[in-house]
N, C-alpha and C. Protein backbone atom coordinates (compact mmCIF):
# COMPACT_ATOMS: atom_id res chain seq x y z
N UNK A 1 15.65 -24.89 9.49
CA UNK A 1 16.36 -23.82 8.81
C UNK A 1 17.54 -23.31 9.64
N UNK A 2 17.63 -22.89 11.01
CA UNK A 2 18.20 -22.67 11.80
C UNK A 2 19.73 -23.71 11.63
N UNK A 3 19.54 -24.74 11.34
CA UNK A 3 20.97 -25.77 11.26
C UNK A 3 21.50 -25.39 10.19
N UNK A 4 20.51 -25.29 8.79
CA UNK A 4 21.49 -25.01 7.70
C UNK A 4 22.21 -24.09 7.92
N UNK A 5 21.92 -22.40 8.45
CA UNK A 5 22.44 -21.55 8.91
C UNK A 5 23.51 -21.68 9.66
N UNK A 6 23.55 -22.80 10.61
CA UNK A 6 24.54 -22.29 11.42
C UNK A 6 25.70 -23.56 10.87
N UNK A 7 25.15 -24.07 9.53
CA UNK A 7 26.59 -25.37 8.87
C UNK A 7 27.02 -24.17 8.00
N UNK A 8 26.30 -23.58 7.62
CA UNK A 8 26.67 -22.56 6.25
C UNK A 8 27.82 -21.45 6.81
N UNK A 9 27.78 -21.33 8.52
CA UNK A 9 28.15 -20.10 9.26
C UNK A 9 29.96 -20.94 9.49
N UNK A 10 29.64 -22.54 9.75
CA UNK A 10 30.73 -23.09 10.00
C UNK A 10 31.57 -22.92 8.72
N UNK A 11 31.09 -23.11 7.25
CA UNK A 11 31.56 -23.93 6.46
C UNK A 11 32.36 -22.06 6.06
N UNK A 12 31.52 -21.32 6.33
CA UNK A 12 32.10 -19.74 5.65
C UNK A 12 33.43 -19.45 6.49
N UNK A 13 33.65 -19.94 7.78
CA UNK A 13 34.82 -20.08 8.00
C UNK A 13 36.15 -20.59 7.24
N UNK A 14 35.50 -21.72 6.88
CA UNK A 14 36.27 -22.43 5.81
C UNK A 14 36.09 -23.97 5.84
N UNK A 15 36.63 -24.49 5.39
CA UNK A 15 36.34 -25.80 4.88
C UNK A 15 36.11 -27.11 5.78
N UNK A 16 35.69 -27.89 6.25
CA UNK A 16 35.22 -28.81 7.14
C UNK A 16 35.22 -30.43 6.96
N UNK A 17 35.65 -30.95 7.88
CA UNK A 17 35.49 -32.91 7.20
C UNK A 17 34.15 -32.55 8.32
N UNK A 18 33.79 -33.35 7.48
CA UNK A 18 31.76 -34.41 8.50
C UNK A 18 31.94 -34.06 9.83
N UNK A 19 33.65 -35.03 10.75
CA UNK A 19 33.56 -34.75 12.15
C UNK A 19 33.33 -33.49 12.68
N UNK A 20 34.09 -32.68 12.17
CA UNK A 20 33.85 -31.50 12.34
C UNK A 20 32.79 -30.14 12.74
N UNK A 21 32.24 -30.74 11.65
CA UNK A 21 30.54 -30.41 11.16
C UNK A 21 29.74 -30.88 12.82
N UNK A 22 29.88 -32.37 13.05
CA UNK A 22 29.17 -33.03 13.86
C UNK A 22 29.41 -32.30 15.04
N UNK A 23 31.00 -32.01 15.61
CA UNK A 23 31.30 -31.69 17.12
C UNK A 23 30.18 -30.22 16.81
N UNK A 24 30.56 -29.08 15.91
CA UNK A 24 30.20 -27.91 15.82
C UNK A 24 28.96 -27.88 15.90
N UNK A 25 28.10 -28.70 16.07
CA UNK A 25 26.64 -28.18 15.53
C UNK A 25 26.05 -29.52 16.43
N UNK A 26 26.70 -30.17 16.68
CA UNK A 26 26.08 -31.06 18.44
C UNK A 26 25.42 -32.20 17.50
N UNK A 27 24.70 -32.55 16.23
CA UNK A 27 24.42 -33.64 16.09
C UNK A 27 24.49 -34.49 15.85
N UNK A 28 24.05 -36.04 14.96
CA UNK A 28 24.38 -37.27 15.21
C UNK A 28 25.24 -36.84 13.58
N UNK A 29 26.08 -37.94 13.27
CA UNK A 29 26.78 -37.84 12.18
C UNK A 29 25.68 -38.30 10.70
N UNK A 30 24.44 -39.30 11.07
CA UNK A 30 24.06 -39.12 9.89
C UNK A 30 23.02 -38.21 9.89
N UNK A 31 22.64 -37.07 10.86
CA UNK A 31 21.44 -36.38 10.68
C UNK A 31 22.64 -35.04 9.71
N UNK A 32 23.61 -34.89 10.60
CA UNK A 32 24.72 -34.31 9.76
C UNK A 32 24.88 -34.24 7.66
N UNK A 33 25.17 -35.53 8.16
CA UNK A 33 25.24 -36.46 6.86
C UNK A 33 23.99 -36.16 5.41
N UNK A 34 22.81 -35.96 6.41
CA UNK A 34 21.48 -35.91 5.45
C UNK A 34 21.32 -34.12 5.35
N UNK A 35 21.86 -33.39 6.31
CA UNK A 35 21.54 -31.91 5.79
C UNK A 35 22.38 -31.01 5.06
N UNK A 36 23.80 -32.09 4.86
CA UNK A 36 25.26 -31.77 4.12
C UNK A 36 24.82 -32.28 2.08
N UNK A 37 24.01 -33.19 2.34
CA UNK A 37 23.29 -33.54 0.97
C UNK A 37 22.39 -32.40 0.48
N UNK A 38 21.63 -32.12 1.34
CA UNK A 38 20.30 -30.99 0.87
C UNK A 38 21.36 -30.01 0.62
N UNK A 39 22.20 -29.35 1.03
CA UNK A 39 22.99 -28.46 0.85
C UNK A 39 23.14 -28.58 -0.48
N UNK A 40 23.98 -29.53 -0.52
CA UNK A 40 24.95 -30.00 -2.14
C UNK A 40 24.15 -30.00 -2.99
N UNK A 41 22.90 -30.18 -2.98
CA UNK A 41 21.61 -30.92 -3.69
C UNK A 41 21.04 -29.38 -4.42
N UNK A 42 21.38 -28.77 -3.67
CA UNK A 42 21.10 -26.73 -3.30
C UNK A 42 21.76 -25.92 -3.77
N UNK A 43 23.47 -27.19 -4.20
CA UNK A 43 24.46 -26.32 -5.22
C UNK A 43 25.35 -24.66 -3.64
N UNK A 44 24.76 -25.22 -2.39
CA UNK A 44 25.40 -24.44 -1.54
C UNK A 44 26.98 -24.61 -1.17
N UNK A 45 27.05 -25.95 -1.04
CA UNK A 45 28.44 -26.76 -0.82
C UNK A 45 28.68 -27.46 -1.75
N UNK A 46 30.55 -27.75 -1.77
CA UNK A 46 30.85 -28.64 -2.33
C UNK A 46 31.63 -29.89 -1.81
N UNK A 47 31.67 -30.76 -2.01
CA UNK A 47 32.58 -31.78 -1.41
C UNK A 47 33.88 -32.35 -1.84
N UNK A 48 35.24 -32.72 -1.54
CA UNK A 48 36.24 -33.51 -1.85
C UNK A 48 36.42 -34.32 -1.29
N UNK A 49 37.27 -35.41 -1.27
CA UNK A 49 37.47 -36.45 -0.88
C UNK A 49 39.14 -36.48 -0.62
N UNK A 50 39.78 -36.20 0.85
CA UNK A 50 41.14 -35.97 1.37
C UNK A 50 41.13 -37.41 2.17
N UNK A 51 41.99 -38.27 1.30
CA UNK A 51 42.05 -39.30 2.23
C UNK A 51 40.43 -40.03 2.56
N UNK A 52 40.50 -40.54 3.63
CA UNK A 52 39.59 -41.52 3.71
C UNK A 52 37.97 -40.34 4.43
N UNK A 53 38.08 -39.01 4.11
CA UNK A 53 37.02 -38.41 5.06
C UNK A 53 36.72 -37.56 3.63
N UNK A 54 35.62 -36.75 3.99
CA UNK A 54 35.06 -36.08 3.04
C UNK A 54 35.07 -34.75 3.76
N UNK A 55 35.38 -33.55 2.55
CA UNK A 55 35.48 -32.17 3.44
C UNK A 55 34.79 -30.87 2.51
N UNK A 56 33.76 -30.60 3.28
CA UNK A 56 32.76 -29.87 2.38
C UNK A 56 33.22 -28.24 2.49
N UNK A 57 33.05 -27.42 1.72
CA UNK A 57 33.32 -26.28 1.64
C UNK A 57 31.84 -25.65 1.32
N UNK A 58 31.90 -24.46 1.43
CA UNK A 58 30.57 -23.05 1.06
C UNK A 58 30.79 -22.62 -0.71
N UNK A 59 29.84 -23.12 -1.10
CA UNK A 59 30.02 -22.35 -2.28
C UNK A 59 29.40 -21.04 -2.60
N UNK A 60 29.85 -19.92 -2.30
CA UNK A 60 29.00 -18.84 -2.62
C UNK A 60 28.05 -18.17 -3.74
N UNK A 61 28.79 -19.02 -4.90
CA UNK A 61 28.02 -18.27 -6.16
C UNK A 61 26.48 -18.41 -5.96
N UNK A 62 25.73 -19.39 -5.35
CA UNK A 62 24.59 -19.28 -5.62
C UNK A 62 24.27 -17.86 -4.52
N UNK A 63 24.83 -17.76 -3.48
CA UNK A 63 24.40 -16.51 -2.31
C UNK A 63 24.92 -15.61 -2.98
N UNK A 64 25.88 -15.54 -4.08
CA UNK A 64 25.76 -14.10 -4.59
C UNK A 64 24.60 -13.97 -5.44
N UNK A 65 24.16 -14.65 -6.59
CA UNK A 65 23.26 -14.23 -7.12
C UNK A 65 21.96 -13.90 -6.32
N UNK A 66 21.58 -14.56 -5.46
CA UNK A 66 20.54 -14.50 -4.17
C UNK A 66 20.41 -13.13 -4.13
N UNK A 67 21.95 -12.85 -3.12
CA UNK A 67 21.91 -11.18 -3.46
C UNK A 67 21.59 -10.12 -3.98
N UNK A 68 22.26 -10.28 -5.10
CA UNK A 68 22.22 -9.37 -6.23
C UNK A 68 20.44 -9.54 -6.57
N UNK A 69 19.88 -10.46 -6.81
CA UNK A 69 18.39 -10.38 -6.28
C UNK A 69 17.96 -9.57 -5.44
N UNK A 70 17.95 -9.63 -4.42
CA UNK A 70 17.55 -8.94 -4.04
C UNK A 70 17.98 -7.58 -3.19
N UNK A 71 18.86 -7.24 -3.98
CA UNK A 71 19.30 -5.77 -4.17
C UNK A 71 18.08 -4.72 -4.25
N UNK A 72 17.43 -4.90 -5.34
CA UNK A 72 16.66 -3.91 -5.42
C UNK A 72 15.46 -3.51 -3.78
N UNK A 73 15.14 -5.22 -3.41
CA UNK A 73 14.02 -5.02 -2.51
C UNK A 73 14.52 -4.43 -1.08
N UNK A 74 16.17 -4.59 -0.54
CA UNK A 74 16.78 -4.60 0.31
C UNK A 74 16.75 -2.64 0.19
N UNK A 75 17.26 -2.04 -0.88
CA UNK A 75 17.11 -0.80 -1.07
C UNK A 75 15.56 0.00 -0.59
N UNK A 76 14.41 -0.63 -0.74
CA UNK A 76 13.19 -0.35 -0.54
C UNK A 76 13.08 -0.62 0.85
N UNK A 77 13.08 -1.38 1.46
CA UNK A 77 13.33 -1.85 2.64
C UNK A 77 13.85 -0.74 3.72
N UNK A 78 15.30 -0.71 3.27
CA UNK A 78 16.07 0.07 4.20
C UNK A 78 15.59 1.53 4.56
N UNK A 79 14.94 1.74 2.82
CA UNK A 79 14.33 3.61 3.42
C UNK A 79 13.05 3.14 4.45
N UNK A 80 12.10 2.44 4.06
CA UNK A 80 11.02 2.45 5.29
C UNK A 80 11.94 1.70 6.60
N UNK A 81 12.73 1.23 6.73
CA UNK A 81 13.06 0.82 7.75
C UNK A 81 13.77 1.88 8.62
N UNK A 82 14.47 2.88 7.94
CA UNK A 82 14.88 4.41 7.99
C UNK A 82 14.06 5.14 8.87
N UNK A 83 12.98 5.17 7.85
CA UNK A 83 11.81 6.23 8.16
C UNK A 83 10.95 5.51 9.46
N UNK A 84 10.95 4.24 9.96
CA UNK A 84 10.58 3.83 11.29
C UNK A 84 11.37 4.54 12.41
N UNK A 85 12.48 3.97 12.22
CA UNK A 85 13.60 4.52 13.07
C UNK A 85 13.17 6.26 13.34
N UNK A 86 12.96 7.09 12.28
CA UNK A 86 13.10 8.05 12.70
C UNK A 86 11.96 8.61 13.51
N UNK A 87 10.79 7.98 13.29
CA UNK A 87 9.81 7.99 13.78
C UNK A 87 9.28 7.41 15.35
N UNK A 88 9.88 6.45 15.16
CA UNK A 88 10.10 5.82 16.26
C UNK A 88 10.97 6.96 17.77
N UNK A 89 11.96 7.70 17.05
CA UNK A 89 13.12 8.26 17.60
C UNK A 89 12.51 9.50 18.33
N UNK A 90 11.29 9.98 17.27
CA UNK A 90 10.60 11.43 17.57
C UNK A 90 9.81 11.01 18.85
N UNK A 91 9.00 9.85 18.53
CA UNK A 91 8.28 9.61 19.05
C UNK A 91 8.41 9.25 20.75
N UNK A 92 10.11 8.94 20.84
CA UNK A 92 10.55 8.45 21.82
C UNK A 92 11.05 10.24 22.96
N UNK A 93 11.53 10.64 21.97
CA UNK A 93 11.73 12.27 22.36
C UNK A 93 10.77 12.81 23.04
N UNK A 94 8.94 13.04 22.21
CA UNK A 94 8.30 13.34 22.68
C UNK A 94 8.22 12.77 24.19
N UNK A 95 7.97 11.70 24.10
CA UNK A 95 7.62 10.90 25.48
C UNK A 95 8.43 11.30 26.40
N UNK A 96 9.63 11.40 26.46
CA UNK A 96 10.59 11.99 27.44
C UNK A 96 10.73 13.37 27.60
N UNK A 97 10.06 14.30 26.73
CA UNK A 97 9.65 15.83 27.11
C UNK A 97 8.61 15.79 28.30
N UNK A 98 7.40 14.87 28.16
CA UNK A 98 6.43 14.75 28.72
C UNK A 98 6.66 14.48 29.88
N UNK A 99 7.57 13.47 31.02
CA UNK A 99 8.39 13.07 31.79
C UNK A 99 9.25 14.22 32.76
């Protein structure tokens, strides 16, 4: 998971031939090759053909809808993640009164 992430991180830069892909992310060109498919396969990227190389781009529409998914749970989230923090914060106060 960690690789798709960090082709997806290259490609949001902007657009990429294979070599590219390969120097950025250290591996062999067809392990490259096979996780640039799952992508496409995923509707994440797309590919053209410039000359004799192939140059994949990020397609976002599917990460927006992703999103917009989960909008609602990210909202739920953030208040308990809130309410840790603040708790956490008191809790850290106390301890340093005590001190």
């Amino acid at each position: 998971m960690v690789i798709y992430g960090a082709m997806l991180s290259l490609l949001l830069e902007r657009p990429r031939p294979v070599g590219e892909l390969v120097a950025g992310l250290g591996l062999s060109q067809p392990s490259t090759s096979k996780h640039l498919r799952v992508l496409r396969e995923a509707g994440l990227v797309t590919a053209r053909t410039e000359a004799q190389r192939r140059v994949y781009a990020l397609d976002s529409r599917p990460l927006i809808a992703l999103d917009a998914w989960l909008a609602p749970y990210r909202s739920m989230w953030e208040r308990r993640l809130d309410a840790l923090e603040r708790h956490l914060d008191s809790t850290a106060t106390t301890k340093e009164d005590q001190t």
